[in-house]
N, C-alpha and C. Protein backbone atom coordinates (compact mmCIF):
# COMPACT_ATOMS: atom_id res chain seq x y z
N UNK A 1 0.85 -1.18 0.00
CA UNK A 1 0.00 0.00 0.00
C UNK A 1 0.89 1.23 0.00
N UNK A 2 0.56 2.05 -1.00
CA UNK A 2 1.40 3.32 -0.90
C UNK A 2 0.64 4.40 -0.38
N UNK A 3 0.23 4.78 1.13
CA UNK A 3 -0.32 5.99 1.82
C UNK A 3 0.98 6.18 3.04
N UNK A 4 0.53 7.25 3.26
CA UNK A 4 1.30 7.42 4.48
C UNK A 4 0.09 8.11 5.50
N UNK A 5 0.30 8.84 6.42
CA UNK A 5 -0.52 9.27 7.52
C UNK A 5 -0.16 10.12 8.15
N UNK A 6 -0.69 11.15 9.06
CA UNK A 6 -0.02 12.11 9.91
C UNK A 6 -1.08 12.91 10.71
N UNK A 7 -0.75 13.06 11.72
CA UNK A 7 -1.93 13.25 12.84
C UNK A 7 -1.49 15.11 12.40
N UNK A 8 -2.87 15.61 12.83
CA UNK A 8 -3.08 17.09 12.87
C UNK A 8 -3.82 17.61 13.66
N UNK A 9 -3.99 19.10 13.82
CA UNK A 9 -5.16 19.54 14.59
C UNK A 9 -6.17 20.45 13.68
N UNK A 10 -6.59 21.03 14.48
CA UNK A 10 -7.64 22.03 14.10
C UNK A 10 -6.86 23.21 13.08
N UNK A 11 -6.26 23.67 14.10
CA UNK A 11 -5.26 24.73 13.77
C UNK A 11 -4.26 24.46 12.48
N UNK A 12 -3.81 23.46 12.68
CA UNK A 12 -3.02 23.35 11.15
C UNK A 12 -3.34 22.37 9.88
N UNK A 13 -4.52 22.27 10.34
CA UNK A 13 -5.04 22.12 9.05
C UNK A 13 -4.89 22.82 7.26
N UNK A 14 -5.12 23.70 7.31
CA UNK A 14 -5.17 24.82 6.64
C UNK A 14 -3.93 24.51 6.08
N UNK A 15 -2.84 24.14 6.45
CA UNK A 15 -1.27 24.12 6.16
C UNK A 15 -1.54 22.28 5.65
N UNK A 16 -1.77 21.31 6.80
CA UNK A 16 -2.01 20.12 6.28
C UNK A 16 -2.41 19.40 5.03
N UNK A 17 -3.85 20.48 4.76
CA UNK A 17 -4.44 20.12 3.45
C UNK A 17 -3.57 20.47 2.32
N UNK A 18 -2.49 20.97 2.38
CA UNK A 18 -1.72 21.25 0.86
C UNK A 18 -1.00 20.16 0.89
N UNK A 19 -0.70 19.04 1.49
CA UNK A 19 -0.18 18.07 1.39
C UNK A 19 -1.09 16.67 1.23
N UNK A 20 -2.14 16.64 1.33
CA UNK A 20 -3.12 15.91 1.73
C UNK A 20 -3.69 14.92 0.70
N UNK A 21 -4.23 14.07 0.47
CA UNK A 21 -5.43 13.43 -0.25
C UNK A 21 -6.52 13.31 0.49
N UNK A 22 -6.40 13.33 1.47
CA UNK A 22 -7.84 12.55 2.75
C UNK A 22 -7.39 12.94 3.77
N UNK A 23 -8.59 13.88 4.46
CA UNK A 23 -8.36 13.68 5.80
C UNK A 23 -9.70 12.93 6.48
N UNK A 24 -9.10 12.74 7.94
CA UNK A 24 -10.08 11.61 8.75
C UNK A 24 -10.68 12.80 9.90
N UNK A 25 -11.64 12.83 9.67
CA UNK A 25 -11.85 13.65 11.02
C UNK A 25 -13.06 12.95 12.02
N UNK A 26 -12.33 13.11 13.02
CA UNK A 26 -12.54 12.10 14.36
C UNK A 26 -13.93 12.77 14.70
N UNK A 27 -14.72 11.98 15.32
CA UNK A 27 -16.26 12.14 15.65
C UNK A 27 -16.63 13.42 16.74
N UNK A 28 -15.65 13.67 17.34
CA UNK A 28 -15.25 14.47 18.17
C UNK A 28 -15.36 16.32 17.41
N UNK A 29 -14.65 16.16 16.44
CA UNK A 29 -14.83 17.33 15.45
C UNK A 29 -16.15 17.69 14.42
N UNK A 30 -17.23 16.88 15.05
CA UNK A 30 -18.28 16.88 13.60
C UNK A 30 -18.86 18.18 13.88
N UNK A 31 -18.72 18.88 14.52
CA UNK A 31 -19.26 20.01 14.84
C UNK A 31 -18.31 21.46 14.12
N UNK A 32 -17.12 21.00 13.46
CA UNK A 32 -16.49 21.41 12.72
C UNK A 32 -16.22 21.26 11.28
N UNK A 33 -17.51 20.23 10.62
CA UNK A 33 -17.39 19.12 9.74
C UNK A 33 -17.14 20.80 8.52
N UNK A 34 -18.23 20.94 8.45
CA UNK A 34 -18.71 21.98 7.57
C UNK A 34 -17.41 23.20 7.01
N UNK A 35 -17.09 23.72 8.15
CA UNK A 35 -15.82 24.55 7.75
C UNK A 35 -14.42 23.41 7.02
N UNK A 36 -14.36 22.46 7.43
CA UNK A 36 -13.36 21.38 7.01
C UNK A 36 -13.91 21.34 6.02
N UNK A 37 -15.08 20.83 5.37
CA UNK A 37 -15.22 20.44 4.04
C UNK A 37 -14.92 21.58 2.88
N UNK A 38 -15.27 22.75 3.68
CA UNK A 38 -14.95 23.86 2.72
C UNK A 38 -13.54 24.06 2.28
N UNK A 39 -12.61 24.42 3.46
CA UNK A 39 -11.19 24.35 3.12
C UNK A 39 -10.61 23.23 2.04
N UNK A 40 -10.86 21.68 2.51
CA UNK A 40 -10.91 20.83 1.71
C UNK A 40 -11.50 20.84 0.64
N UNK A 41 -12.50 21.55 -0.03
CA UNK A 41 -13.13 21.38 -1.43
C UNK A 41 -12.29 22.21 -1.98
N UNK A 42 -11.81 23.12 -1.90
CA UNK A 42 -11.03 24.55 -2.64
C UNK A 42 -9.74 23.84 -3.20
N UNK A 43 -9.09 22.88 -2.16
CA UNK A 43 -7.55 21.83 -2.34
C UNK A 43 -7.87 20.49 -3.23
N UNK A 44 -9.41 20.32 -3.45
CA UNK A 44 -9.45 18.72 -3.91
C UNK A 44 -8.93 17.75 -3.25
N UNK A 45 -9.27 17.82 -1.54
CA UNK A 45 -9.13 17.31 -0.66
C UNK A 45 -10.56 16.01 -0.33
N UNK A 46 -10.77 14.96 -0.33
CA UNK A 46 -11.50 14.30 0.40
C UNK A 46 -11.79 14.22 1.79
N UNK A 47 -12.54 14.19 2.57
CA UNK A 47 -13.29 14.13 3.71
C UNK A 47 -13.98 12.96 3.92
N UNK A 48 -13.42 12.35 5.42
CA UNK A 48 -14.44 11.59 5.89
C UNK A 48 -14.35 11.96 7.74
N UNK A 49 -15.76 11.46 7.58
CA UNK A 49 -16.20 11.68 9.08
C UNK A 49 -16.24 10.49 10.02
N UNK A 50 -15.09 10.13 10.55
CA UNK A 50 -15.40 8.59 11.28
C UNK A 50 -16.31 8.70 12.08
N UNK A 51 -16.93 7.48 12.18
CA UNK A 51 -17.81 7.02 13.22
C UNK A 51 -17.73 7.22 14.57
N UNK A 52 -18.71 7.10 15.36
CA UNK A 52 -18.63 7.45 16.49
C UNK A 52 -17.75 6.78 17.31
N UNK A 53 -18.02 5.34 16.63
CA UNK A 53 -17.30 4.24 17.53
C UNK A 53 -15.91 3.82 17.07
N UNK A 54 -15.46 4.54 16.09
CA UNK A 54 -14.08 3.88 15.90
C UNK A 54 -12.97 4.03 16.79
N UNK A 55 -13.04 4.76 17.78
CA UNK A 55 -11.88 4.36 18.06
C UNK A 55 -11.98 2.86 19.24
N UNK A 56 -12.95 2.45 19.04
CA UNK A 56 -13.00 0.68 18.79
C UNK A 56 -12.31 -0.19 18.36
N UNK A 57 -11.74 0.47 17.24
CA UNK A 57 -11.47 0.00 16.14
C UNK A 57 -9.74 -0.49 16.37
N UNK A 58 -9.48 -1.35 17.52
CA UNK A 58 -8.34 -1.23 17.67
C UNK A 58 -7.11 -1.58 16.88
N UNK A 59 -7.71 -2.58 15.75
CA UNK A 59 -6.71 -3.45 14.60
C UNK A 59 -6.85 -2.30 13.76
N UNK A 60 -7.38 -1.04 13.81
CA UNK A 60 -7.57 -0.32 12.33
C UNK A 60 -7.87 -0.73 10.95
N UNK A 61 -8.54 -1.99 11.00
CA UNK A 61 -9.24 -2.38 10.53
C UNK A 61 -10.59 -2.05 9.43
N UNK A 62 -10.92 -1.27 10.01
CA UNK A 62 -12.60 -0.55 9.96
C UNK A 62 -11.85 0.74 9.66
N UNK A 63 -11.12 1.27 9.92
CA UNK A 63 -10.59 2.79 9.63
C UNK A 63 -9.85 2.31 8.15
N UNK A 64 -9.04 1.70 7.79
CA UNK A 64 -8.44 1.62 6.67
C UNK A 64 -9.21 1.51 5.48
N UNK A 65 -10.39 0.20 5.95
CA UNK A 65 -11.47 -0.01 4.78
C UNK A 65 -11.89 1.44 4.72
N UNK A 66 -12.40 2.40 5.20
CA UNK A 66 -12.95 3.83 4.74
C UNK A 66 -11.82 4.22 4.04
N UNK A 67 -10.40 4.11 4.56
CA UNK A 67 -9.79 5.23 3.97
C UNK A 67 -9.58 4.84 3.00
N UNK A 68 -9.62 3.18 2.71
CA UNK A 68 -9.58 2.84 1.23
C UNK A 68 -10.99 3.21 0.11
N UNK A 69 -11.96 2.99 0.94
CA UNK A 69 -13.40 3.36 -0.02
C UNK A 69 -13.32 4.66 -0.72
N UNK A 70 -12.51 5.85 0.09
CA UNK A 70 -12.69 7.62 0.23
C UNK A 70 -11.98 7.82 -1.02
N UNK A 71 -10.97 6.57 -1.09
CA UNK A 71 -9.69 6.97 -2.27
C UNK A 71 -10.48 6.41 -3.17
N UNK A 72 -11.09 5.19 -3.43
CA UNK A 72 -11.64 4.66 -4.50
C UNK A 72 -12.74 5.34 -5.34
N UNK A 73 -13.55 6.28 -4.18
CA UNK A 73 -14.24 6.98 -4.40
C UNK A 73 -13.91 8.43 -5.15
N UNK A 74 -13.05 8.47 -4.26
CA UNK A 74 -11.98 10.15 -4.54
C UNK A 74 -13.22 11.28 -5.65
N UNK A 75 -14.26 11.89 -4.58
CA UNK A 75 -15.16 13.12 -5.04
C UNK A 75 -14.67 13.69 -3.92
N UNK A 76 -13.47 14.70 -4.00
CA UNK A 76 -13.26 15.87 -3.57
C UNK A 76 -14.71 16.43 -2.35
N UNK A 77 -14.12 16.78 -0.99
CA UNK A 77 -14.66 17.37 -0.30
C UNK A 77 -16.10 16.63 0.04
N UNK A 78 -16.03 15.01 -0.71
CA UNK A 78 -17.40 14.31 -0.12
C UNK A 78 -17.27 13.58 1.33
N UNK A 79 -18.53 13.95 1.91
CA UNK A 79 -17.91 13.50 3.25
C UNK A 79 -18.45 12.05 3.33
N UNK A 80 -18.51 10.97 3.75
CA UNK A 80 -18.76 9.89 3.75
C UNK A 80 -19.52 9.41 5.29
C-alpha cells in the first residue's frame, strides 16, 4: 500500500491540506465538519467523518477499509 498518515489539529489544518489526499476527522470534530469540508473542497481534498465508535477500532481495521473506499471513491470534499 502506498499511503502514508499524519496526525493534525484544528489549527493546522489549513497548512495540512496542501499536502493531503484525505483527511479523517474524528467524531469528536463533527461540529467542525462543515468549515473542514470547505477548506478541503477549494484543495481537492476528500473528507471523511469517522464514526462514532471507531476508536473501537483497535486493529484499524474498519478505519483503513474507509480510507480505502474515500480513495476509491476520490469526489473531492465528499464526506462519507
Amino acid at each position: 500500500m502506498d499511503h502514508s498518515a499524519s496526525a493534525g489539529t484544528a489549527r493546522s489544518l489549513p497548512i495540512d491540506l496542501d499536502s493531503a489526499d484525505l483527511v479523517l476527522v474524528g467524531p469528536h470534530l463533527a461540529t467542525d465538519l462543515d468549515r473542514i469540508r470547505d477548506d478541503a473542497a477549494r484543495r481537492g481534498v476528500v473528507v471523511v467523518l469517522l464514526p462514532d465508535d471507531i476508536f473501537a477500532d483497535v486493529t484499524g481495521a474498519r478505519t483503513l477499509a474507509l480510507v480505502e473506499e474515500a480513495l476509491r471513491v476520490r469526489e473531492p470534499a465528499d464526506t462519507m
